[in-house]
PDB file of N, CA and C in Angstrom:
ATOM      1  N   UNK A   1       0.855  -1.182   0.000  1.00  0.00           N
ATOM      2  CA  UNK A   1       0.000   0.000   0.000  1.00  0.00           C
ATOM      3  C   UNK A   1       0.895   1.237   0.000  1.00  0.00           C
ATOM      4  N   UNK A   2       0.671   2.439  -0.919  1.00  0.00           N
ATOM      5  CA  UNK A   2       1.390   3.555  -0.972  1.00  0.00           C
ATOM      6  C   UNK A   2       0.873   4.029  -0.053  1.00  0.00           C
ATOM      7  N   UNK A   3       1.987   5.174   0.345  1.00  0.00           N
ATOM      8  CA  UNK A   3       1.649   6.227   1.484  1.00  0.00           C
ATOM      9  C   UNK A   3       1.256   7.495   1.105  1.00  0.00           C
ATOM     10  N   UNK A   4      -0.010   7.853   1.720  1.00  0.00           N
ATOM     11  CA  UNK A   4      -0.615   9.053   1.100  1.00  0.00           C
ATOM     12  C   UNK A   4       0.503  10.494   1.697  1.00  0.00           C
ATOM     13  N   UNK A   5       0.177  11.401   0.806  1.00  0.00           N
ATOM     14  CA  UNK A   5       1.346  12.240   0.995  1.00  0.00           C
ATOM     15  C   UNK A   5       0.216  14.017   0.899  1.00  0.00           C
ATOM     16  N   UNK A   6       0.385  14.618   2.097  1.00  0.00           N
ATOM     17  CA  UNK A   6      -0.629  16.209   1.426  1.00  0.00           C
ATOM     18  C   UNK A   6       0.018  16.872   0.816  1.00  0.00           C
ATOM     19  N   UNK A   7      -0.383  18.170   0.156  1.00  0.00           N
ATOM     20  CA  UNK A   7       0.444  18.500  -0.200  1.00  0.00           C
ATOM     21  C   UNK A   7       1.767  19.545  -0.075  1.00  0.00           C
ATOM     22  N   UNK A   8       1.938  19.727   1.118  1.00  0.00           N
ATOM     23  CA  UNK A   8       3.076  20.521   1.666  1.00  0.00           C
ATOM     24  C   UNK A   8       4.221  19.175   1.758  1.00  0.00           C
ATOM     25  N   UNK A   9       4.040  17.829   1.743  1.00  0.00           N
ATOM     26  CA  UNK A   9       4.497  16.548   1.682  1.00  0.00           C
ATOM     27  C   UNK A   9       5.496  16.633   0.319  1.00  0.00           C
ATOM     28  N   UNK A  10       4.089  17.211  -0.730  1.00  0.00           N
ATOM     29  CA  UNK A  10       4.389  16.666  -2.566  1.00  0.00           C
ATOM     30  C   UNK A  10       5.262  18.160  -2.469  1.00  0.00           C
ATOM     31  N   UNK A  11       4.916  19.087  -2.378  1.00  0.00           N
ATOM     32  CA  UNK A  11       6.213  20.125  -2.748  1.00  0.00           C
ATOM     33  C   UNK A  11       6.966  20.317  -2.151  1.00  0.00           C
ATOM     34  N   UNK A  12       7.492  19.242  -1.227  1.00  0.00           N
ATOM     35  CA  UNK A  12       9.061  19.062  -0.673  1.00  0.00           C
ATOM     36  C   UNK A  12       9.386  18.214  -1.620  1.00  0.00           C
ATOM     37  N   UNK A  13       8.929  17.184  -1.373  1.00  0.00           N
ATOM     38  CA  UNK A  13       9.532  15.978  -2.253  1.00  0.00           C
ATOM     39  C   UNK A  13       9.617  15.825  -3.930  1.00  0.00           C
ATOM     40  N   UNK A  14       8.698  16.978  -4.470  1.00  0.00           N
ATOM     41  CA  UNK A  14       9.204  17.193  -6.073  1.00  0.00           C
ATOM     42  C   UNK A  14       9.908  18.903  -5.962  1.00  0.00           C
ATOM     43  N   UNK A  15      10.060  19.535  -4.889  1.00  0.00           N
ATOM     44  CA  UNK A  15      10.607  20.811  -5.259  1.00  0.00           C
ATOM     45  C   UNK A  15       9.833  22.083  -6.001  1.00  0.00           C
ATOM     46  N   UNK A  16       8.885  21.903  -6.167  1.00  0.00           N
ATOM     47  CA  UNK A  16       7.365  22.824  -6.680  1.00  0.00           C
ATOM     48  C   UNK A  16       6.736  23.166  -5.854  1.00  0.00           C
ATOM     49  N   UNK A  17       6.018  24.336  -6.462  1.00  0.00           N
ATOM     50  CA  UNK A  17       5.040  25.026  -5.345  1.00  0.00           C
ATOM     51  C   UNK A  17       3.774  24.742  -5.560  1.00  0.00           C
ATOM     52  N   UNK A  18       3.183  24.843  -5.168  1.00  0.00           N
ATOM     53  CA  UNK A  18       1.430  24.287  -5.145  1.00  0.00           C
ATOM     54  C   UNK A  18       0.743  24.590  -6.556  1.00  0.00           C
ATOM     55  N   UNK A  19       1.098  26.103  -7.154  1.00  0.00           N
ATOM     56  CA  UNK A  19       0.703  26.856  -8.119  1.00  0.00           C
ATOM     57  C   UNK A  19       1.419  25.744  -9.208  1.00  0.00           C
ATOM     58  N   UNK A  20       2.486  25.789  -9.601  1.00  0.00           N
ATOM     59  CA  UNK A  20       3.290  24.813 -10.676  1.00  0.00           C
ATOM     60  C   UNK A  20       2.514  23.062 -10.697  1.00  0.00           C
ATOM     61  N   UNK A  21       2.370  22.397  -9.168  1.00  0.00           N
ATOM     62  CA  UNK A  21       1.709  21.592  -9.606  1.00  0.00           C
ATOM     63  C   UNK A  21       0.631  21.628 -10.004  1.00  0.00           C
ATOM     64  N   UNK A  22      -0.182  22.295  -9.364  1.00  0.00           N
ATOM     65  CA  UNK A  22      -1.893  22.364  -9.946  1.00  0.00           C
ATOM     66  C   UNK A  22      -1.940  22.639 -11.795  1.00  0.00           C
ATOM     67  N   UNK A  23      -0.456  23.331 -12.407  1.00  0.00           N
ATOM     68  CA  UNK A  23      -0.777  23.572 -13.554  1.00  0.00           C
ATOM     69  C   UNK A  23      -0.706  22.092 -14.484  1.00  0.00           C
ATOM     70  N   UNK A  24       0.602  21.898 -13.584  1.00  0.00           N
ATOM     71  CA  UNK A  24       1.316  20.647 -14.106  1.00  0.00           C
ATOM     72  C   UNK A  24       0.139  19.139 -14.240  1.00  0.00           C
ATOM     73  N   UNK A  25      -0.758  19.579 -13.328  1.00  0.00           N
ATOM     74  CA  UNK A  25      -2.126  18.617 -13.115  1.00  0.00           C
ATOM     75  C   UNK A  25      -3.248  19.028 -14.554  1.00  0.00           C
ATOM     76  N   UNK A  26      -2.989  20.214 -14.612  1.00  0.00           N
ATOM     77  CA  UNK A  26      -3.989  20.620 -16.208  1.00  0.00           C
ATOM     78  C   UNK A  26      -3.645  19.933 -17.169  1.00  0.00           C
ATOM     79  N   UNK A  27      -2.447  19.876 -17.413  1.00  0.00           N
ATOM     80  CA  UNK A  27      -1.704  19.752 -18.453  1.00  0.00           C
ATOM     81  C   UNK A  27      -1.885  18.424 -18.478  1.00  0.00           C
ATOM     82  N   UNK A  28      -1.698  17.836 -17.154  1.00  0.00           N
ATOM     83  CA  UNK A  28      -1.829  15.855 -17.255  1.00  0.00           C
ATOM     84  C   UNK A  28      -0.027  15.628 -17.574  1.00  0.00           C
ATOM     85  N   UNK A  29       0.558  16.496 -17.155  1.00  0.00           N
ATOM     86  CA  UNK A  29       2.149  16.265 -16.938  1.00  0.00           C
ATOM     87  C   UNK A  29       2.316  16.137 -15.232  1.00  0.00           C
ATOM     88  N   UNK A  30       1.451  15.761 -14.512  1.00  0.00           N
ATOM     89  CA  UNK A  30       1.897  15.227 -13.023  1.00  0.00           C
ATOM     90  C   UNK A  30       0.193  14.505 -12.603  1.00  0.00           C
ATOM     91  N   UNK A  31       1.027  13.687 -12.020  1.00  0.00           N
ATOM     92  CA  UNK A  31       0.060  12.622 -11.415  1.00  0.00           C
ATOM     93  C   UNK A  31      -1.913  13.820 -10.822  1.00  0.00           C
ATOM     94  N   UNK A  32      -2.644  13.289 -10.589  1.00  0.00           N
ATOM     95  CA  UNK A  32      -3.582  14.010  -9.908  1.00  0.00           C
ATOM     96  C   UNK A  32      -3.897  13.431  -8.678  1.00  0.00           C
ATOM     97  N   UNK A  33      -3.928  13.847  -7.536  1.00  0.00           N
ATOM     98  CA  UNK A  33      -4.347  13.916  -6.420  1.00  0.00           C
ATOM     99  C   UNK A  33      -5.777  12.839  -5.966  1.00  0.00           C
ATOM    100  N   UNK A  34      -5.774  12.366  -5.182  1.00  0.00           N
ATOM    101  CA  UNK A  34      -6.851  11.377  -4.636  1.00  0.00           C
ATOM    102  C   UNK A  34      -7.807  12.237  -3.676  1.00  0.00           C
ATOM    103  N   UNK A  35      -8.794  12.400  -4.187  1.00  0.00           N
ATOM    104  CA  UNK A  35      -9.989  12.869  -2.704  1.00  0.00           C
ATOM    105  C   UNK A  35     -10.701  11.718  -1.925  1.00  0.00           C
ATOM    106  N   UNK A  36     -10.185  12.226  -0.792  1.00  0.00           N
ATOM    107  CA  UNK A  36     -10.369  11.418   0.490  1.00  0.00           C
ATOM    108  C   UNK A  36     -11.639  11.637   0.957  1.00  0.00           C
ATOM    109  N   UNK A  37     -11.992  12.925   0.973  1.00  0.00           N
ATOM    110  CA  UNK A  37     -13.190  13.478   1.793  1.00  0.00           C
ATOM    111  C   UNK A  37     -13.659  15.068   0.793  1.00  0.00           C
ATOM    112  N   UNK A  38     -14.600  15.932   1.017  1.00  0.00           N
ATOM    113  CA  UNK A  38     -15.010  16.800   0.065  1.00  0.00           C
ATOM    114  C   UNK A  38     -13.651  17.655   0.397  1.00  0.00           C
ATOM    115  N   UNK A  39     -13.270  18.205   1.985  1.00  0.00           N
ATOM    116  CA  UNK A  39     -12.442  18.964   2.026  1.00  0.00           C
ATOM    117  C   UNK A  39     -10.585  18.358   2.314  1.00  0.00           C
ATOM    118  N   UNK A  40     -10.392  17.227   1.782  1.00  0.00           N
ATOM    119  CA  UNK A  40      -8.994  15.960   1.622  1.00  0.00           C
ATOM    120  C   UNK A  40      -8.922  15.669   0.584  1.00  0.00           C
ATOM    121  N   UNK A  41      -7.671  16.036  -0.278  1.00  0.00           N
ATOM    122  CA  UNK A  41      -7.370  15.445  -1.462  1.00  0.00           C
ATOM    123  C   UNK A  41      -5.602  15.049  -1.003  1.00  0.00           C
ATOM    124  N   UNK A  42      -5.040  13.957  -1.279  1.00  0.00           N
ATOM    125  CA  UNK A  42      -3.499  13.887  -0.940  1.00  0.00           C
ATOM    126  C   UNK A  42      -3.602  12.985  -2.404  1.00  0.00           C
ATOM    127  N   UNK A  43      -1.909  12.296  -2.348  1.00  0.00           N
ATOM    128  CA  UNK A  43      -1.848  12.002  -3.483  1.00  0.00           C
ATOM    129  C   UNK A  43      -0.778  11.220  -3.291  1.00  0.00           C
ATOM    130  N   UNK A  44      -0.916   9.741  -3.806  1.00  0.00           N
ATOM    131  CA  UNK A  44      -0.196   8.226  -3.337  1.00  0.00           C
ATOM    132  C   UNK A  44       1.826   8.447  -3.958  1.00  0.00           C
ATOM    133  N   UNK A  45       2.213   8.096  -2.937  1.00  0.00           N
ATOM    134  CA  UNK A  45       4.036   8.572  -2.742  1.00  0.00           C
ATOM    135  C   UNK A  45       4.004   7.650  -3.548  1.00  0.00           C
ATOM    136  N   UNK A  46       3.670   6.471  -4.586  1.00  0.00           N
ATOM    137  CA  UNK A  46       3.966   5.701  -5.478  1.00  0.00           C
ATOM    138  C   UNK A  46       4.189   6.301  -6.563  1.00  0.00           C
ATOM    139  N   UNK A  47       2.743   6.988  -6.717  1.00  0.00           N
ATOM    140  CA  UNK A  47       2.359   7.974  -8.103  1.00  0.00           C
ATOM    141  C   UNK A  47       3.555   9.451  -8.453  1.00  0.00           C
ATOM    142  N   UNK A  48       4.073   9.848  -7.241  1.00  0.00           N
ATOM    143  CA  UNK A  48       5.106  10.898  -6.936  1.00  0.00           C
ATOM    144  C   UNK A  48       6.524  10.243  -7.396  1.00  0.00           C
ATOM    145  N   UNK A  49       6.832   8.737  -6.598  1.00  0.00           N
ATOM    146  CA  UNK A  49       8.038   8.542  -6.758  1.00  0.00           C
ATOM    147  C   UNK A  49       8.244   7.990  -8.607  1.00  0.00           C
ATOM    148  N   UNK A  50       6.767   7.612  -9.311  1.00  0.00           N
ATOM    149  CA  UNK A  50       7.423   7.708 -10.653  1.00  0.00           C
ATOM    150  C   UNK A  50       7.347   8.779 -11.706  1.00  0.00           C
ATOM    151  N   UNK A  51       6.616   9.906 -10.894  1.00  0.00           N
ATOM    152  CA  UNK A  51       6.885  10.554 -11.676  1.00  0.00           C
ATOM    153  C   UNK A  51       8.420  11.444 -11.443  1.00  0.00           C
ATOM    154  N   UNK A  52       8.954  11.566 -10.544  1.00  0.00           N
ATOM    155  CA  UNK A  52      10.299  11.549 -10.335  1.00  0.00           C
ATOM    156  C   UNK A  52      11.268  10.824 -11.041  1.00  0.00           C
ATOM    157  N   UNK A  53      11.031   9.358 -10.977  1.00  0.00           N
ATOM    158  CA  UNK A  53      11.735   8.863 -11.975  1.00  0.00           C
ATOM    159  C   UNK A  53      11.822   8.902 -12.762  1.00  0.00           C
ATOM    160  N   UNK A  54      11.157   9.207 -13.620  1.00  0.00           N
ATOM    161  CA  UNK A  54      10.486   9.732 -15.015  1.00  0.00           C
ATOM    162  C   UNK A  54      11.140  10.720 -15.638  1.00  0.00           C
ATOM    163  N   UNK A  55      10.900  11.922 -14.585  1.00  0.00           N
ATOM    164  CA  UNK A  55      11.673  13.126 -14.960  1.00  0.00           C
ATOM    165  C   UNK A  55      13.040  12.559 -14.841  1.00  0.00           C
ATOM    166  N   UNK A  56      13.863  11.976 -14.561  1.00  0.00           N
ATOM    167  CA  UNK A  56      15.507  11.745 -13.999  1.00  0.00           C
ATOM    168  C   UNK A  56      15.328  10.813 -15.660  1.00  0.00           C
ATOM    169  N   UNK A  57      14.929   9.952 -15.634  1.00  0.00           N
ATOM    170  CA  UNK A  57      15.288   9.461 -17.052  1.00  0.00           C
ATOM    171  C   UNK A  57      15.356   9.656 -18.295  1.00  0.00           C
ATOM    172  N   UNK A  58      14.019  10.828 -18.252  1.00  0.00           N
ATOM    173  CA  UNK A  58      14.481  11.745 -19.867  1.00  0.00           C
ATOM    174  C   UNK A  58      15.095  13.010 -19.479  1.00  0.00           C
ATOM    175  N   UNK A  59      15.580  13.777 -18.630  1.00  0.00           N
ATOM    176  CA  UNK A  59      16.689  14.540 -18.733  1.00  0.00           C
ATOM    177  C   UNK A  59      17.978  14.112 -18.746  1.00  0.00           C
ATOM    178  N   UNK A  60      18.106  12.464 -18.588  1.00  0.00           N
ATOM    179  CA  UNK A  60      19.610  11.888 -18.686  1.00  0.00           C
ATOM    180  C   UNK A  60      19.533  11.301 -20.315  1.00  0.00           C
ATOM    181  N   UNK A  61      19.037  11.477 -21.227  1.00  0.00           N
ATOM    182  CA  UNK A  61      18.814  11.093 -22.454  1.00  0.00           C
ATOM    183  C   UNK A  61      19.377  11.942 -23.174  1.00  0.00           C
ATOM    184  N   UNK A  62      20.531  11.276 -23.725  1.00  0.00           N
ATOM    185  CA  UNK A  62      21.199  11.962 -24.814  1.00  0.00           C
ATOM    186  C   UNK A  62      20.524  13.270 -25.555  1.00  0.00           C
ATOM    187  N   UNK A  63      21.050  14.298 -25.738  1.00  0.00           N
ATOM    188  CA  UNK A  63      20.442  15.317 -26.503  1.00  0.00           C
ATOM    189  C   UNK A  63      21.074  15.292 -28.382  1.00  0.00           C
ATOM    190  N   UNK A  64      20.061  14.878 -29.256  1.00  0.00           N
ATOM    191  CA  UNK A  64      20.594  14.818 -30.384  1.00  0.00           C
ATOM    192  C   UNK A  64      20.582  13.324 -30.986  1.00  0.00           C
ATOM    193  N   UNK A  65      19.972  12.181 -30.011  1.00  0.00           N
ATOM    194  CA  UNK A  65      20.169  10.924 -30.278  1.00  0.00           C
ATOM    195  C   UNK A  65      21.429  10.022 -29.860  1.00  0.00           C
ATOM    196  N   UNK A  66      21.074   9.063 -31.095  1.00  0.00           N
ATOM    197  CA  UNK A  66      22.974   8.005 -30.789  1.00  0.00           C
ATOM    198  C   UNK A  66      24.184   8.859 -30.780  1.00  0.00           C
ATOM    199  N   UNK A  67      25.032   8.752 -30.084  1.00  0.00           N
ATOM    200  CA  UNK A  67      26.676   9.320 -30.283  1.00  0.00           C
ATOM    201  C   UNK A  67      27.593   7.963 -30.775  1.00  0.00           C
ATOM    202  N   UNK A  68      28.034   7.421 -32.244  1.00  0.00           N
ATOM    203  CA  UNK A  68      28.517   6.351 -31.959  1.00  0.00           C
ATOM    204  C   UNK A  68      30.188   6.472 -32.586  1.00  0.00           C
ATOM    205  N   UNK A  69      30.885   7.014 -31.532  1.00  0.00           N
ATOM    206  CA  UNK A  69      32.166   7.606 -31.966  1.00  0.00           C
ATOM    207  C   UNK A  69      33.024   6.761 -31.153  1.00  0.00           C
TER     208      UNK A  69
END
């Protein structure tokens, strides 16, 4: 079972401010949040830790393609 996370939790642990994720949630470029209750929404440290990974794997991706020198 993931651990639910609020969100003063999610903008430590991705480095964003509330405003950047909520956009980043429009866009459907970051996970969306779980409602718990009308006034509880948090959002599962599973769903966080891949989108972390995510980001770490295409900014380590060659820029320009193969290098085969």
């Amino acid at each position: 079972m993931s651990q639910l996370l609020k969100l003063n939790d999610v903008e430590g642990r991705v480095c964003l401010k509330r405003a950047k994720i909520y956009a980043l949630i429009e866009t459907g470029d970051f996970p969306s949040p779980v409602k718990l209750t009308p006034g509880r929404s948090v959002w599962l440290a599973d769903d966080i830790d891949g989108w972390i990974n995510q980001r770490a794997l295409e900014s380590r991706k060659s820029v320009g393609g193969n290098d085969d020198r």
